[in-house]
N, C-alpha and C. Protein backbone atom coordinates (compact mmCIF):
# COMPACT_ATOMS: atom_id res chain seq x y z
N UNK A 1 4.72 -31.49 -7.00
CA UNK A 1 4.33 -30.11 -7.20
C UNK A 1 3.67 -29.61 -5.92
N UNK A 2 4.16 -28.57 -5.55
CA UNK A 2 3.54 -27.61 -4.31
C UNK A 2 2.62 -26.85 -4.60
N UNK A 3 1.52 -26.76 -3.91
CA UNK A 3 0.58 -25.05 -4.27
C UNK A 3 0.17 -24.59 -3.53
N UNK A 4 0.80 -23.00 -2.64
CA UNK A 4 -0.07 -22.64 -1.58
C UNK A 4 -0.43 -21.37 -1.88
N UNK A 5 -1.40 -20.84 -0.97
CA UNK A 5 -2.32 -19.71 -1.06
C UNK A 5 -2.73 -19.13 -0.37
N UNK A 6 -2.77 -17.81 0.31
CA UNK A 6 -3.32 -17.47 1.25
C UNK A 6 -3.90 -16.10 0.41
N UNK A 7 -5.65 -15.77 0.86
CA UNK A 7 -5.87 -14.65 0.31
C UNK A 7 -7.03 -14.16 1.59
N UNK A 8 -6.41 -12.56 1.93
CA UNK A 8 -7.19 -12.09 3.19
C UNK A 8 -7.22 -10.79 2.19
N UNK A 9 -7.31 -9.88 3.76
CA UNK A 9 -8.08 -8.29 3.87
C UNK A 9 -6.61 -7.72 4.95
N UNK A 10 -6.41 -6.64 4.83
CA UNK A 10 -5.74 -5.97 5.44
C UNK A 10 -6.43 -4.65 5.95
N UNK A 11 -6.78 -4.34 7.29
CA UNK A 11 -7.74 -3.06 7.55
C UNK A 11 -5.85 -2.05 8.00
N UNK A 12 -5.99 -1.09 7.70
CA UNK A 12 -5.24 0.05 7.52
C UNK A 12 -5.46 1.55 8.52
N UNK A 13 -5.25 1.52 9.28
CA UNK A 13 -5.28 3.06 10.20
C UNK A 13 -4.73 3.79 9.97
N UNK A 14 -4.55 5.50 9.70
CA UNK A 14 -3.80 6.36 10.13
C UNK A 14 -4.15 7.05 10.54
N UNK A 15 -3.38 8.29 11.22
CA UNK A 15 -3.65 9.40 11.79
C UNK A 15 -2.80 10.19 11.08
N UNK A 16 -2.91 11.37 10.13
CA UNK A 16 -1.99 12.26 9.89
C UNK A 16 -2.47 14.02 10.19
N UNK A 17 -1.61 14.61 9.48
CA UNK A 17 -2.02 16.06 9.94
C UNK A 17 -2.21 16.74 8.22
N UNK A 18 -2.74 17.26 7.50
CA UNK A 18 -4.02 17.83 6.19
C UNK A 18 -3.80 19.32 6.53
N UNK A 19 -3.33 20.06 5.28
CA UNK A 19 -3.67 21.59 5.42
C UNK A 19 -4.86 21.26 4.22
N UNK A 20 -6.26 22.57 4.96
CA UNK A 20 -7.01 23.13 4.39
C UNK A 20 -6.76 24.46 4.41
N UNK A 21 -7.67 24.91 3.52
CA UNK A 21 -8.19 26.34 3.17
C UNK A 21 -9.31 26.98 4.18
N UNK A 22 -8.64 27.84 4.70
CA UNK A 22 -9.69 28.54 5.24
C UNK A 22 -10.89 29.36 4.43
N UNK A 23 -11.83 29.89 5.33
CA UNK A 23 -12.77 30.50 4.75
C UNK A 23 -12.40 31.90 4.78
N UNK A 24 -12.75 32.45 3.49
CA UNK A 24 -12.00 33.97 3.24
C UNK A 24 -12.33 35.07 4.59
N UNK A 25 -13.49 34.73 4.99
CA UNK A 25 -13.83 35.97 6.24
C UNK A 25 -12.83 35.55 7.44
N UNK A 26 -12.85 34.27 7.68
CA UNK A 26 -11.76 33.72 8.80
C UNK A 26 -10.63 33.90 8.56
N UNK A 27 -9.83 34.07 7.22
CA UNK A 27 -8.88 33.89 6.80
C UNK A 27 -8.31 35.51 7.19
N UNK A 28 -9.39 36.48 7.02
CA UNK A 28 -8.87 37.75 6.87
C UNK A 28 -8.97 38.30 8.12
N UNK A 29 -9.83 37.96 8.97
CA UNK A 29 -9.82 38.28 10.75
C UNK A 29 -8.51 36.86 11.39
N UNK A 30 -8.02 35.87 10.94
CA UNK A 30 -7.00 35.46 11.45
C UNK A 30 -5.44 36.05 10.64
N UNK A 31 -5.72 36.43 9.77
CA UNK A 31 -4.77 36.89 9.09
C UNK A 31 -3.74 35.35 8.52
N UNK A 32 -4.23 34.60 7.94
CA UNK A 32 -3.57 33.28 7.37
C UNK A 32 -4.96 32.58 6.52
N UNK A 33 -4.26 32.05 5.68
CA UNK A 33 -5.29 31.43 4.60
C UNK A 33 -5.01 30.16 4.32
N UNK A 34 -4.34 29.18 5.39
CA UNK A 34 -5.27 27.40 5.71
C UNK A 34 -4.60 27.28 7.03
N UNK A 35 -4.93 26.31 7.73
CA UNK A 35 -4.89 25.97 8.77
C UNK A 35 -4.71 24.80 8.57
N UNK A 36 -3.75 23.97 10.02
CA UNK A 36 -3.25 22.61 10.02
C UNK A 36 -4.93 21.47 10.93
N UNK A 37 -5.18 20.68 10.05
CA UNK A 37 -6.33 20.11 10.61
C UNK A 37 -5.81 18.20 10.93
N UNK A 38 -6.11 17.99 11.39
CA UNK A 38 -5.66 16.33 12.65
C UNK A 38 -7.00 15.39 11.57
N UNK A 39 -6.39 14.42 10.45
CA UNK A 39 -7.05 13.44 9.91
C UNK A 39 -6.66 11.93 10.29
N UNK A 40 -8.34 11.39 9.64
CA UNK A 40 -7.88 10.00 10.49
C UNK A 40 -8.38 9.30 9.21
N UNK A 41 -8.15 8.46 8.84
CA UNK A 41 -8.53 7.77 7.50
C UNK A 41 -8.48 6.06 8.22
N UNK A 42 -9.77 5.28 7.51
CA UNK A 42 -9.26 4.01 7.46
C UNK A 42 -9.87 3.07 6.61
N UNK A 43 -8.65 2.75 5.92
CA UNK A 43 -9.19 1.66 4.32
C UNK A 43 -8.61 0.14 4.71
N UNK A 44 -9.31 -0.60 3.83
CA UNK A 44 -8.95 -1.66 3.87
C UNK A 44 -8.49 -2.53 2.51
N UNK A 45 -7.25 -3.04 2.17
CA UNK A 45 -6.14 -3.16 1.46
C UNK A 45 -6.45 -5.31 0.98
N UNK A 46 -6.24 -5.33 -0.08
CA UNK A 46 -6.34 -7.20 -0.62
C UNK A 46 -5.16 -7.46 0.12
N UNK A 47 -4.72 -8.15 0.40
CA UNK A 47 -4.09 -9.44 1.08
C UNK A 47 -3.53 -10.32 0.74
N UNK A 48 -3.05 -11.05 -0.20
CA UNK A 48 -3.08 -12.25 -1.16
C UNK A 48 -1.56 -12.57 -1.65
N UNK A 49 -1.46 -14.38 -1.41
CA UNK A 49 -0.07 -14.78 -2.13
C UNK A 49 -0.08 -15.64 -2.36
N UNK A 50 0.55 -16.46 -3.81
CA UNK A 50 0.59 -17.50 -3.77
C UNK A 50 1.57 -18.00 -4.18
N UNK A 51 1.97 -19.13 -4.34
CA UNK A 51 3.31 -19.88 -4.42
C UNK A 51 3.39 -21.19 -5.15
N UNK A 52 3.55 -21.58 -5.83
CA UNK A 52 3.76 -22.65 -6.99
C UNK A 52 5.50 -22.84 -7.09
N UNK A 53 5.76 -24.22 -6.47
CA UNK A 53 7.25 -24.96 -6.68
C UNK A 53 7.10 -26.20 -7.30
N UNK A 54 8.15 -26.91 -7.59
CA UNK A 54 8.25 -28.12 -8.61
C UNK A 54 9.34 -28.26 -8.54
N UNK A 55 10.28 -29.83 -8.25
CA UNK A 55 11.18 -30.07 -8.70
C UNK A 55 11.78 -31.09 -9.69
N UNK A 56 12.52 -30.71 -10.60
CA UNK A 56 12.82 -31.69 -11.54
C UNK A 56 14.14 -32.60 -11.56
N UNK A 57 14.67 -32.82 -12.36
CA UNK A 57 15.59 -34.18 -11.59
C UNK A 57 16.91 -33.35 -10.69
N UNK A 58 17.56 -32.12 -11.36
CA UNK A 58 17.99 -31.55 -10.26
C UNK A 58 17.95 -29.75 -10.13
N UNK A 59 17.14 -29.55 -10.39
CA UNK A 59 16.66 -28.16 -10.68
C UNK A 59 15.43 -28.32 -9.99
N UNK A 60 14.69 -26.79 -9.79
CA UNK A 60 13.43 -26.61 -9.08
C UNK A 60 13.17 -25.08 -9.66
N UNK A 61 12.01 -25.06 -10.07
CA UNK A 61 10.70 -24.04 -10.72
C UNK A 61 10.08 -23.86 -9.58
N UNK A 62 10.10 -22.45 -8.97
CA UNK A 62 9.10 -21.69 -8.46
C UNK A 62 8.52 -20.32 -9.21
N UNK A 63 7.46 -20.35 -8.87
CA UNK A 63 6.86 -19.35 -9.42
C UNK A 63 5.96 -18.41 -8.31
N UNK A 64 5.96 -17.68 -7.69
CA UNK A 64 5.08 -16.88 -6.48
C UNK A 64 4.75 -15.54 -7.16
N UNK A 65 3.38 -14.82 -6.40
CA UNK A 65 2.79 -13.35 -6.44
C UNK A 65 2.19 -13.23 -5.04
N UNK A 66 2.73 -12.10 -4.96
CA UNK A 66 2.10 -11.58 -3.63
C UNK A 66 1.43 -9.94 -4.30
N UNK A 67 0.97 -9.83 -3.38
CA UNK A 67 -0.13 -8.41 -3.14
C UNK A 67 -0.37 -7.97 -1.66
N UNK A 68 0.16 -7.30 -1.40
CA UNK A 68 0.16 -7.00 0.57
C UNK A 68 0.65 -5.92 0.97
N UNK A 69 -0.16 -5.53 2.24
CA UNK A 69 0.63 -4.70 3.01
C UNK A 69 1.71 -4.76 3.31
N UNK A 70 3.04 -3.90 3.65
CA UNK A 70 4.14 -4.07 4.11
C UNK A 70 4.46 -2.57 4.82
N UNK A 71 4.63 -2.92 6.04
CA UNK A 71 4.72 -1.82 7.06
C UNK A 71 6.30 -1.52 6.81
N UNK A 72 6.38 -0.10 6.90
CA UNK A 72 7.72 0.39 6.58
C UNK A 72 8.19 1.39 7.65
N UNK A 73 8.27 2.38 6.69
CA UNK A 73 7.93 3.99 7.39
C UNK A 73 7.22 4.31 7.91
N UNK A 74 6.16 4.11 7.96
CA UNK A 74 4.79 4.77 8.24
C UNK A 74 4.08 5.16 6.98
N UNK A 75 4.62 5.21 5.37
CA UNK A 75 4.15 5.73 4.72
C UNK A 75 3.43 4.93 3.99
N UNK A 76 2.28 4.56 3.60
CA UNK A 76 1.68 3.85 2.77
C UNK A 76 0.82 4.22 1.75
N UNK A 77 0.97 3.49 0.96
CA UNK A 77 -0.12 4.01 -0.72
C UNK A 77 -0.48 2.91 -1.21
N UNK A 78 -1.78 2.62 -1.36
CA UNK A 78 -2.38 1.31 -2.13
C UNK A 78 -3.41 2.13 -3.30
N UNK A 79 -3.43 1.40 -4.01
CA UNK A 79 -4.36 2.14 -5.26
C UNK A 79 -5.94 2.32 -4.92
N UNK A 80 -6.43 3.31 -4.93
CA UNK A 80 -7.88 3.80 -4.81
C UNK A 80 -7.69 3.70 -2.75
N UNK A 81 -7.07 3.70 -2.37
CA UNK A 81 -6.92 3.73 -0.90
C UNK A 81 -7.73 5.37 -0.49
N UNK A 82 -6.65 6.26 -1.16
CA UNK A 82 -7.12 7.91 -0.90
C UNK A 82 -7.24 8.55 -2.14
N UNK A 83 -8.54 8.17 -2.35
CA UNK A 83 -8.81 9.74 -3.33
C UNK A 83 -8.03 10.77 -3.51
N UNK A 84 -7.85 10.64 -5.13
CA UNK A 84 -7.09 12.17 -5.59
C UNK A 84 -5.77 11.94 -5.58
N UNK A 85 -5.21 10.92 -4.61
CA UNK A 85 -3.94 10.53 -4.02
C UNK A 85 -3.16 10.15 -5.09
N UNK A 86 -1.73 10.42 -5.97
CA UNK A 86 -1.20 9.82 -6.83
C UNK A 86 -0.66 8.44 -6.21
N UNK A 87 -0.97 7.70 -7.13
CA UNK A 87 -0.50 6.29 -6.95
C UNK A 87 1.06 5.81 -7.78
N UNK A 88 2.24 5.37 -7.62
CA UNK A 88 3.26 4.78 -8.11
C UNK A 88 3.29 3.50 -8.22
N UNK A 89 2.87 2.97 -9.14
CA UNK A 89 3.38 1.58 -8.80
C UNK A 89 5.07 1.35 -9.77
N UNK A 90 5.62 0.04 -9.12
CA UNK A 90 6.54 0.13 -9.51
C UNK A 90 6.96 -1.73 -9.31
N UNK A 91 6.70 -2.37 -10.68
CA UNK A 91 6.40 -3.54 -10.12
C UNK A 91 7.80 -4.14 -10.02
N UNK A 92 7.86 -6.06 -9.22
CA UNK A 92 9.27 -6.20 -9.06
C UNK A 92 9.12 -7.52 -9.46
N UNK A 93 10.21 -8.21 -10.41
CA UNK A 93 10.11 -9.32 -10.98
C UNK A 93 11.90 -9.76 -10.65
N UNK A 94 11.53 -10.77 -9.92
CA UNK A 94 13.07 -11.85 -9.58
C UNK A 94 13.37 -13.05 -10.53
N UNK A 95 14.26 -12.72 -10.72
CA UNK A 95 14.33 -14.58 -11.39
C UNK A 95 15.82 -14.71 -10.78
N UNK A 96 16.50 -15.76 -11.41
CA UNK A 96 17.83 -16.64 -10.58
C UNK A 96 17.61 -18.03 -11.08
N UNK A 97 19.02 -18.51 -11.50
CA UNK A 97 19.36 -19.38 -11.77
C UNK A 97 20.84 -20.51 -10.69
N UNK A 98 20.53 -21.18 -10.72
CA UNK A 98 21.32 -21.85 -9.51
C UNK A 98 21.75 -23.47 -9.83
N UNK A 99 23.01 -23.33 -9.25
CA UNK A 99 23.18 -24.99 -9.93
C UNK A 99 23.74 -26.27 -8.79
């Protein structure tokens, strides 16, 4: 039987660009009501995987979970990361049989 584990921290940067609301007196001497404002956010994300294998006389049981960052797009969403922010999760379960 195998058992491994790794459990960290993931620190997270971005830089994006946020419309606010202007203030009604600014709004009415600029003639526009929000403006594009330059945000920088930075959270930090669990880390964690583990992995459980076994083999039997000719078959093999694994069992793994991970939890992690995964750089893509640029777009990222972790739960409670950004306030207010809707969260999706959308979980993914593999299995397979093999002979």
């Amino acid at each position: 039987m195998q058992l491994s584990a790794r459990i960290g921290g993931a620190r997270v940067e971005s830089v994006s660009l946020t419309e606010v609301t202007l203030d009604p007196v600014i709004a009415t001497l600029l003639g526009e009501s929000v403006a594009i404002q330059a945000a920088y956010r930075l959270n930090y994300a669990p880390d964690m995987q583990v992995h459980l294998a076994d083999t039997f006389r000719r078959s093999q049981f694994t069992l793994a979970y991970s939890d992690q960052v995964n750089p893509g797009n640029g777009i990222y969403s972790h739960p409670g990361t950004i306030p207010g922010a809707p969260f999706i999760a959308i979980p993914a379960c593999t299995t397979g049989i093999s002979a």
